[in-house]
PDB file of N, CA and C in Angstrom:
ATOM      1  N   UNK A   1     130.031-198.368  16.451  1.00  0.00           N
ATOM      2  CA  UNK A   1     130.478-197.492  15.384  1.00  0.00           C
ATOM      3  C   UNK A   1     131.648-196.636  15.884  1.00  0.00           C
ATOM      4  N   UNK A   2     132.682-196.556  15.297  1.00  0.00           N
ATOM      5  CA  UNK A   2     133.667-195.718  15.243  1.00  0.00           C
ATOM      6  C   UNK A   2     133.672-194.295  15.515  1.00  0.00           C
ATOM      7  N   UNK A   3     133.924-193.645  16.320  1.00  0.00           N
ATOM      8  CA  UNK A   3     133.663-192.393  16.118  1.00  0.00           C
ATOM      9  C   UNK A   3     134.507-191.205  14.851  1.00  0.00           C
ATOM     10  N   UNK A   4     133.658-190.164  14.737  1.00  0.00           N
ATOM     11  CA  UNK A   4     134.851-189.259  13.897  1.00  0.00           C
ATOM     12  C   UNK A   4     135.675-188.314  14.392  1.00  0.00           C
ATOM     13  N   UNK A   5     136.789-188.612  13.850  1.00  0.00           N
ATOM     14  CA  UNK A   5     137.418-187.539  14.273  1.00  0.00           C
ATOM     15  C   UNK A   5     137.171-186.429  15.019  1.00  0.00           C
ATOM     16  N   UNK A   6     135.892-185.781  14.796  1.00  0.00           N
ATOM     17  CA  UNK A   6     136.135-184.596  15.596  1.00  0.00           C
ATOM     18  C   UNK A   6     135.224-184.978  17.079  1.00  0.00           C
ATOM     19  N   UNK A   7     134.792-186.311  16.748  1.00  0.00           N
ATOM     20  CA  UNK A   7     134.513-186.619  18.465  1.00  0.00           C
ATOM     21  C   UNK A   7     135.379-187.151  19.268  1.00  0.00           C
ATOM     22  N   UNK A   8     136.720-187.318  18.950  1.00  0.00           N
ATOM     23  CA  UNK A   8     137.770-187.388  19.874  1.00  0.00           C
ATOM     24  C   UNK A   8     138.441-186.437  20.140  1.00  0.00           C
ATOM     25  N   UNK A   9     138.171-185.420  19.771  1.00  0.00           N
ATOM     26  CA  UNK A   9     139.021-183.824  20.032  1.00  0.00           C
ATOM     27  C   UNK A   9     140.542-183.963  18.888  1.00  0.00           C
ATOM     28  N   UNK A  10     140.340-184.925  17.612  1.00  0.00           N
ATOM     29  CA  UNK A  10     141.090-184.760  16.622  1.00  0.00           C
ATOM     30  C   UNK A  10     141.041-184.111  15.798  1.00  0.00           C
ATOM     31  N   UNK A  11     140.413-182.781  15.715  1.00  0.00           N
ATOM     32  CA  UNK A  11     140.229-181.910  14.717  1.00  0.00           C
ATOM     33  C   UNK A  11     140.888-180.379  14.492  1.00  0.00           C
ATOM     34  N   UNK A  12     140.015-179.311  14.407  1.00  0.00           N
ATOM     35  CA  UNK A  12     141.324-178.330  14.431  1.00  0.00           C
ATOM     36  C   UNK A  12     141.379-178.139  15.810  1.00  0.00           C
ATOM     37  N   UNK A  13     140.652-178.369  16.880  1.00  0.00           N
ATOM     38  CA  UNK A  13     141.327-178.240  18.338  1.00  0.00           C
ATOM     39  C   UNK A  13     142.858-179.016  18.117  1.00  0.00           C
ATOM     40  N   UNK A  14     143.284-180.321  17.583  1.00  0.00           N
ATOM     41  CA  UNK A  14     144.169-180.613  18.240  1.00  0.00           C
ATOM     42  C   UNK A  14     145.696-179.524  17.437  1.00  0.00           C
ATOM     43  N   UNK A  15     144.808-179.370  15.699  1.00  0.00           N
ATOM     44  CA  UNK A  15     145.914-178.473  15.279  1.00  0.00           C
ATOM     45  C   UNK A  15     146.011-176.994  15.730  1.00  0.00           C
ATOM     46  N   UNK A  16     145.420-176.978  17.176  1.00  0.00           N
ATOM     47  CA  UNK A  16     145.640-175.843  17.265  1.00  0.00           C
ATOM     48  C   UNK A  16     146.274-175.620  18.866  1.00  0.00           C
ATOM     49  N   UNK A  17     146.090-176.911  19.206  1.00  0.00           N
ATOM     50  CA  UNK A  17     146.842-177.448  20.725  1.00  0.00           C
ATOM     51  C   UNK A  17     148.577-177.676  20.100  1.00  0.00           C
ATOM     52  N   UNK A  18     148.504-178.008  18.198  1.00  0.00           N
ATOM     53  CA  UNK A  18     149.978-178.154  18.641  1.00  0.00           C
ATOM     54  C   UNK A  18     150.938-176.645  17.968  1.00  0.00           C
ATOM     55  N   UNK A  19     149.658-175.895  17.802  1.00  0.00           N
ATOM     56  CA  UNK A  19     150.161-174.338  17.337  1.00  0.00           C
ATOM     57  C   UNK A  19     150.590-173.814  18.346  1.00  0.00           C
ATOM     58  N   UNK A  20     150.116-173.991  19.575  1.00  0.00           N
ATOM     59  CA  UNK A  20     150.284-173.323  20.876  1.00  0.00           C
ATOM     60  C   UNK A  20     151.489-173.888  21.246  1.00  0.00           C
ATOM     61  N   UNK A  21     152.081-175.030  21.359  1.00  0.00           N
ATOM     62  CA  UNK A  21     153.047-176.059  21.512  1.00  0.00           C
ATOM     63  C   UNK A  21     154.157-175.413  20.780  1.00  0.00           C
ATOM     64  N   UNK A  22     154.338-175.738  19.793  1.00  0.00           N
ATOM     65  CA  UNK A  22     155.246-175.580  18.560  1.00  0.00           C
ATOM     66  C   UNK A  22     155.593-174.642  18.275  1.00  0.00           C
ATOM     67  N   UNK A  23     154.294-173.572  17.850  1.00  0.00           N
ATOM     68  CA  UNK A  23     154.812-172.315  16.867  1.00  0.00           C
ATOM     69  C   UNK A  23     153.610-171.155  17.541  1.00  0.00           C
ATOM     70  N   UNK A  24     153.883-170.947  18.924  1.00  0.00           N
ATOM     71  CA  UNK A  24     153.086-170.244  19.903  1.00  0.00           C
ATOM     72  C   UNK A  24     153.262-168.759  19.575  1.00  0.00           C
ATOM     73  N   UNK A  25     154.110-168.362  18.152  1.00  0.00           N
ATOM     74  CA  UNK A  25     153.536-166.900  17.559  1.00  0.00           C
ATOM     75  C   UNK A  25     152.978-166.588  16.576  1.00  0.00           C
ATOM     76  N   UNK A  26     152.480-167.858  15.736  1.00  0.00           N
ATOM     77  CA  UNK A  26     151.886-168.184  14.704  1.00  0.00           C
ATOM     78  C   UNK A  26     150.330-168.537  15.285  1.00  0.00           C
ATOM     79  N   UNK A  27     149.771-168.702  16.533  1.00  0.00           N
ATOM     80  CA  UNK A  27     148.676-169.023  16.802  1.00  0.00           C
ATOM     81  C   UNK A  27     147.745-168.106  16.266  1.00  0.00           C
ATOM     82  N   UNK A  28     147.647-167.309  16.764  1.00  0.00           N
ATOM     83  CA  UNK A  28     146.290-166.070  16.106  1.00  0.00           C
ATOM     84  C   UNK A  28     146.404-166.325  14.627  1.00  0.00           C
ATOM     85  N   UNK A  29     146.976-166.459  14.059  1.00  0.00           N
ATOM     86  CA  UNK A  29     147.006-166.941  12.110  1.00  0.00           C
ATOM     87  C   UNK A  29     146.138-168.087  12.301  1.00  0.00           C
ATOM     88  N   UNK A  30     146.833-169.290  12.784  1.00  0.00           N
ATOM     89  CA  UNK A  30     146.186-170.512  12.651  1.00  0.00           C
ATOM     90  C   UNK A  30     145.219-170.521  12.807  1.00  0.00           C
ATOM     91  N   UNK A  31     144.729-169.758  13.678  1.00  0.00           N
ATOM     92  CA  UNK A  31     143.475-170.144  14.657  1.00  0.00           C
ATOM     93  C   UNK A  31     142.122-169.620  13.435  1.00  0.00           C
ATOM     94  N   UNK A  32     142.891-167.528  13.112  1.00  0.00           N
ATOM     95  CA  UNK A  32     141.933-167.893  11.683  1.00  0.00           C
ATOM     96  C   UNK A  32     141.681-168.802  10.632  1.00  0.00           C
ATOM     97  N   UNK A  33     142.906-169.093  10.359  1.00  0.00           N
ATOM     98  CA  UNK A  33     142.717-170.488   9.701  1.00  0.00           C
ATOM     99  C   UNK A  33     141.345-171.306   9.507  1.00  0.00           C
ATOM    100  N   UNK A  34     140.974-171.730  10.707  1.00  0.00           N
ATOM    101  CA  UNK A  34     140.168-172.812  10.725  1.00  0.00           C
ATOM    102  C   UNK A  34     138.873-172.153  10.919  1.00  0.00           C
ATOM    103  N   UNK A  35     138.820-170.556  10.844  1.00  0.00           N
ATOM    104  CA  UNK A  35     137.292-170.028  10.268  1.00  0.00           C
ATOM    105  C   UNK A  35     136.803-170.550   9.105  1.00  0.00           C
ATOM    106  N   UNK A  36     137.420-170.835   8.483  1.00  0.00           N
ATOM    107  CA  UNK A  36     137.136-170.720   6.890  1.00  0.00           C
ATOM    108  C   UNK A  36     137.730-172.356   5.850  1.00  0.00           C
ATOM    109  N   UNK A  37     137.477-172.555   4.947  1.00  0.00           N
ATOM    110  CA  UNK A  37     137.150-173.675   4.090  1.00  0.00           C
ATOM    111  C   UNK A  37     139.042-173.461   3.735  1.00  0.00           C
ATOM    112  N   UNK A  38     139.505-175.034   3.599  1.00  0.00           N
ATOM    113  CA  UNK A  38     141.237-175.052   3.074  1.00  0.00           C
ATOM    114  C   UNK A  38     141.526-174.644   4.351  1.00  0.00           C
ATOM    115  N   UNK A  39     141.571-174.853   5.883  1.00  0.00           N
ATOM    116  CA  UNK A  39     142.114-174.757   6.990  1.00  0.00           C
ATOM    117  C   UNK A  39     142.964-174.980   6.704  1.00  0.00           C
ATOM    118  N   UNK A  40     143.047-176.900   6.568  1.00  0.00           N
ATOM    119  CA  UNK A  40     144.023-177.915   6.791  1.00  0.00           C
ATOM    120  C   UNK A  40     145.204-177.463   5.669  1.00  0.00           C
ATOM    121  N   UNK A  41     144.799-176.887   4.373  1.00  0.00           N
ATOM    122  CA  UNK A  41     145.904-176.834   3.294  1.00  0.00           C
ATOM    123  C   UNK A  41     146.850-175.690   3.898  1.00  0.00           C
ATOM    124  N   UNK A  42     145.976-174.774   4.004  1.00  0.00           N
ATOM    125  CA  UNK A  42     146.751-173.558   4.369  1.00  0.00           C
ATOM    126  C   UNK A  42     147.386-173.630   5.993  1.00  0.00           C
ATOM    127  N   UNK A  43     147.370-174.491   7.037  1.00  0.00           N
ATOM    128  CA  UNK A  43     147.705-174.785   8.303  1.00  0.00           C
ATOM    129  C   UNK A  43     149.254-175.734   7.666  1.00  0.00           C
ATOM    130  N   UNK A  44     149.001-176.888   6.901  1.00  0.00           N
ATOM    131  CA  UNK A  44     150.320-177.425   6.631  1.00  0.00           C
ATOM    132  C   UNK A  44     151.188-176.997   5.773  1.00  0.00           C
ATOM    133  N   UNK A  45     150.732-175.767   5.205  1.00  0.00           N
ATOM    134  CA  UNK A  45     151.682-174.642   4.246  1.00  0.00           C
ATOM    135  C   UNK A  45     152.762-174.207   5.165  1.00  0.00           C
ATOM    136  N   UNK A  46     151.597-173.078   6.599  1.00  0.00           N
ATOM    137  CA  UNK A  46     152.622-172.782   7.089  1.00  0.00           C
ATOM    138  C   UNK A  46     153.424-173.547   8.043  1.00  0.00           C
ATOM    139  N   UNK A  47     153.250-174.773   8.506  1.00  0.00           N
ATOM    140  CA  UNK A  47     154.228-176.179   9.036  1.00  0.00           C
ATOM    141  C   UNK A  47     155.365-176.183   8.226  1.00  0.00           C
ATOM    142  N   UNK A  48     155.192-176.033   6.912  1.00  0.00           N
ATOM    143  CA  UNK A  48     156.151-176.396   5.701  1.00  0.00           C
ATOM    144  C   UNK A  48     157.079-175.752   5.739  1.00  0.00           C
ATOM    145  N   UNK A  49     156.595-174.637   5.871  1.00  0.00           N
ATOM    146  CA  UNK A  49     157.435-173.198   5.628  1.00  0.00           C
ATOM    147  C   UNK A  49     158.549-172.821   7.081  1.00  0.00           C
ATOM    148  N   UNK A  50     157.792-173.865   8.058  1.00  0.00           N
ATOM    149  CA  UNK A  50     158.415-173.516   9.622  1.00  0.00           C
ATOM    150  C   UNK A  50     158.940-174.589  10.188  1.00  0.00           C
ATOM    151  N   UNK A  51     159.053-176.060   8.894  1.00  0.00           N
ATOM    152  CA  UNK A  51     159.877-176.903   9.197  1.00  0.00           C
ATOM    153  C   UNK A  51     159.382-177.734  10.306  1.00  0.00           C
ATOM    154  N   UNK A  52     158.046-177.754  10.413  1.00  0.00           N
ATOM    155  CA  UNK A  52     157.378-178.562  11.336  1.00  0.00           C
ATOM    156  C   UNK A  52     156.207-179.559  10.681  1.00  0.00           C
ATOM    157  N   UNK A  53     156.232-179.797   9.619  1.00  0.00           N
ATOM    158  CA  UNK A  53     155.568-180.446   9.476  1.00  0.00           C
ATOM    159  C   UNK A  53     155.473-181.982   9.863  1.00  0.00           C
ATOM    160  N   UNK A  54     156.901-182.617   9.595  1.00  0.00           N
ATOM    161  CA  UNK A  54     157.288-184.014  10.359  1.00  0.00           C
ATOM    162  C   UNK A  54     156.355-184.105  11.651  1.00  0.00           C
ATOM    163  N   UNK A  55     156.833-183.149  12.212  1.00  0.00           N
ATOM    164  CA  UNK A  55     156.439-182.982  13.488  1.00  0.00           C
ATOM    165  C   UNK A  55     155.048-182.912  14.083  1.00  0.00           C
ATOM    166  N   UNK A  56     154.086-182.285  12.918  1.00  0.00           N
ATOM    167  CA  UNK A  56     152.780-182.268  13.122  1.00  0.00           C
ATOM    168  C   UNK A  56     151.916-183.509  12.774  1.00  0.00           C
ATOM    169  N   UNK A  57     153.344-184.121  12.039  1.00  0.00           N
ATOM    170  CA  UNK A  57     152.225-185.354  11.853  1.00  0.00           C
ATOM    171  C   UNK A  57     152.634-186.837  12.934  1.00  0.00           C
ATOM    172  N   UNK A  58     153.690-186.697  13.250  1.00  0.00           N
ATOM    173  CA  UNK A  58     153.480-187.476  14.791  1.00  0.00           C
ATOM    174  C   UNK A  58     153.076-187.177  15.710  1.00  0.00           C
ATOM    175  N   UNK A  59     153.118-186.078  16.045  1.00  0.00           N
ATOM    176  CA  UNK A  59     152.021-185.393  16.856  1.00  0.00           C
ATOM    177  C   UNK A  59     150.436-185.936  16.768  1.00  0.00           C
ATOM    178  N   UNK A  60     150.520-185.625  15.457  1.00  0.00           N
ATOM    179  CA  UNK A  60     148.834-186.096  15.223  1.00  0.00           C
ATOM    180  C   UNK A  60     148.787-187.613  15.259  1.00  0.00           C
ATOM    181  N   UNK A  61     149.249-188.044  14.732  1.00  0.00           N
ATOM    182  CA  UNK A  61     149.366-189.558  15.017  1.00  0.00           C
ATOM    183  C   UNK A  61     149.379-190.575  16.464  1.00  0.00           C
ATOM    184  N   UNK A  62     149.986-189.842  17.343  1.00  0.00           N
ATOM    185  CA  UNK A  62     150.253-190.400  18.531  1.00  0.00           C
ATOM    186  C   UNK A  62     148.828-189.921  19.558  1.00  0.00           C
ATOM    187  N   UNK A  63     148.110-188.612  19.048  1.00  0.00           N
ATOM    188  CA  UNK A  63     147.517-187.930  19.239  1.00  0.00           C
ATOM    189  C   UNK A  63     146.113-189.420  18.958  1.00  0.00           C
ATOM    190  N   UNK A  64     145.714-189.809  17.486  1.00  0.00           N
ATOM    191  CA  UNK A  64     144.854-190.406  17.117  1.00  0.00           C
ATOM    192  C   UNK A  64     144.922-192.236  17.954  1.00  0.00           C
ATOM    193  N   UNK A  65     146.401-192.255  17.966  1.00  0.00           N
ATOM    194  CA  UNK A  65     146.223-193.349  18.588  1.00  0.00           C
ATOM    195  C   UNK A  65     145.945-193.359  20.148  1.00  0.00           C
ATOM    196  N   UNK A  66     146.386-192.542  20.966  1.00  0.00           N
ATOM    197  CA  UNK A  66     145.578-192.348  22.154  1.00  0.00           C
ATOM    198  C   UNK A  66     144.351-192.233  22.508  1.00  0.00           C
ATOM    199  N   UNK A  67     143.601-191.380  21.546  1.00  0.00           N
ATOM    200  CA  UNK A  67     141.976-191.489  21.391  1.00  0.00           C
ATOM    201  C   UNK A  67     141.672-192.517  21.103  1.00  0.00           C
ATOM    202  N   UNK A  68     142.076-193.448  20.245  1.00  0.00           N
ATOM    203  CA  UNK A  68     141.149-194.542  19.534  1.00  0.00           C
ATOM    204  C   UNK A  68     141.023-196.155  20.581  1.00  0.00           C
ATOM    205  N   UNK A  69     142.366-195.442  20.831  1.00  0.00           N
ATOM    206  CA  UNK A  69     142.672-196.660  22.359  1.00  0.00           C
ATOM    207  C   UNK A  69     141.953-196.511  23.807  1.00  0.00           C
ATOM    208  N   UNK A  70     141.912-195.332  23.950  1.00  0.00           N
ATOM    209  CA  UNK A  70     141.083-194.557  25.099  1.00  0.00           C
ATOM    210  C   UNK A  70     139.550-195.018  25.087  1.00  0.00           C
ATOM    211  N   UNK A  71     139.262-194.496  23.426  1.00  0.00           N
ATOM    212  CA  UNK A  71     137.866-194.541  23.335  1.00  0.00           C
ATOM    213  C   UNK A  71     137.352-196.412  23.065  1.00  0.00           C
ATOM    214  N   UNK A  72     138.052-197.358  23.115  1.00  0.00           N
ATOM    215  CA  UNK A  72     138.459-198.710  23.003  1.00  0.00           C
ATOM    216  C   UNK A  72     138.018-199.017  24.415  1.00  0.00           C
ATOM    217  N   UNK A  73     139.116-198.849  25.018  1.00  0.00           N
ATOM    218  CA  UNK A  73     139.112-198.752  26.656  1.00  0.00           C
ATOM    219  C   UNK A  73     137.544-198.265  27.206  1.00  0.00           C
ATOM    220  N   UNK A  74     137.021-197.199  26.680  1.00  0.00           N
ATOM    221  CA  UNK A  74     135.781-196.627  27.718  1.00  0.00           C
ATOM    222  C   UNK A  74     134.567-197.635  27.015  1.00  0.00           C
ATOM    223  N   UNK A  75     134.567-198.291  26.092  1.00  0.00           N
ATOM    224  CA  UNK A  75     133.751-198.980  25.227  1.00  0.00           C
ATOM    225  C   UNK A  75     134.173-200.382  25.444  1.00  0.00           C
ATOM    226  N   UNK A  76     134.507-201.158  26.044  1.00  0.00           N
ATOM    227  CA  UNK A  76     135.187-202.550  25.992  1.00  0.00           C
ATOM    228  C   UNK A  76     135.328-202.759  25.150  1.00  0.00           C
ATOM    229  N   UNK A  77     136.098-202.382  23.821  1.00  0.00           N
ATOM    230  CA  UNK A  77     136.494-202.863  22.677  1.00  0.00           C
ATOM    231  C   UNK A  77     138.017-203.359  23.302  1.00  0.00           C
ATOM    232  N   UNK A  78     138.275-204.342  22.864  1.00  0.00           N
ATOM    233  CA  UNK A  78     139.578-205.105  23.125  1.00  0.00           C
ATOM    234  C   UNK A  78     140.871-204.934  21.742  1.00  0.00           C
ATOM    235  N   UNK A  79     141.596-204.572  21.872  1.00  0.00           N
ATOM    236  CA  UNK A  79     142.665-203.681  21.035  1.00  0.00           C
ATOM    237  C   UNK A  79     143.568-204.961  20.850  1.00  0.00           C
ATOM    238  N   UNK A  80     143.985-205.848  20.045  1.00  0.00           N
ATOM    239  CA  UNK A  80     145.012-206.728  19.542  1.00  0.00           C
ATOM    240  C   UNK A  80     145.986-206.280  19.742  1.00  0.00           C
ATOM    241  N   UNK A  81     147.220-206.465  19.642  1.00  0.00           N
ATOM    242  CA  UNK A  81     148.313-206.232  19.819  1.00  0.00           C
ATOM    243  C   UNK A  81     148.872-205.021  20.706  1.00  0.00           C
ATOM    244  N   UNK A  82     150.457-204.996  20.815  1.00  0.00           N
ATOM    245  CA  UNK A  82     150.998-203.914  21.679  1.00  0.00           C
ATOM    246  C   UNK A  82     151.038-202.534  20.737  1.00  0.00           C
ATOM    247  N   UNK A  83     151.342-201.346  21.119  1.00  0.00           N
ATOM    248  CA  UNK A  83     152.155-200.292  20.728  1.00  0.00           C
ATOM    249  C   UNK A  83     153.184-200.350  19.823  1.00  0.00           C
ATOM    250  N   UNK A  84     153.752-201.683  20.468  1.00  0.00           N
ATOM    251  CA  UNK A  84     155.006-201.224  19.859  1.00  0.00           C
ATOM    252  C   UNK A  84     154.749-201.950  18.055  1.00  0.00           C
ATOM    253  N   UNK A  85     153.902-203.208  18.317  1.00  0.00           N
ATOM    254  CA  UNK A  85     153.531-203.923  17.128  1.00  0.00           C
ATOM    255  C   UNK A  85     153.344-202.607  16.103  1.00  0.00           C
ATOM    256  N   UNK A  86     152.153-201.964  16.821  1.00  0.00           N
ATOM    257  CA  UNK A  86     151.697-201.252  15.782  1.00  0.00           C
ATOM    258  C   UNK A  86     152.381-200.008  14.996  1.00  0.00           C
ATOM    259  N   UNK A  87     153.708-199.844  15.484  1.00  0.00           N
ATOM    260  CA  UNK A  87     154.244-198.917  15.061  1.00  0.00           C
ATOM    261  C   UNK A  87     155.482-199.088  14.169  1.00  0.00           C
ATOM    262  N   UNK A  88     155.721-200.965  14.205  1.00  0.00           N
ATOM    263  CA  UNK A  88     156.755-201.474  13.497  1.00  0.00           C
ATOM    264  C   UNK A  88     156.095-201.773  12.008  1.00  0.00           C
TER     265      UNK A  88
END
């Protein structure tokens, strides 16, 4: 079985690994953020507003494909194709 998201550390840890990254004076906002219900809406508002959103989502992306490959790897699941396939 697949794991979910938040058992690969894809959840608001990672949107908040790339708050620290990105927009490291906006963290204490974000971070409330994800007390409360509409994290995710109100987290890619302020991306929007700070012109990072592109950005948060390759981030996250490159982010999901490292886990899923990782967690592939620690599981002998055998992964078809290259990187690069999968991104064309």
């Amino acid at each position: 079985m697949i794991p979910h998201k938040n058992d690969l550390d894809l959840g608001s840890r990672l949107a908040l690994r790339f708050a620290e990254e990105e927009l490291p004076g906006q963290y204490q906002i974000i971070e409330r953020f994800f007390r409360s219900r509409g994290a995710y809406a109100r987290f890619k508002e302020l991306l929007a507003a700070h012109g990072c959103l592109d950005k948060w989502f390759a981030f996250e992306a490159a982010a999901t494909e490292t886990a899923l490959r990782d967690w592939c790897t620690e599981n002998g699941v055998e992964v078809l194709g290259t990187e690069e396939e999968s991104s064309s």
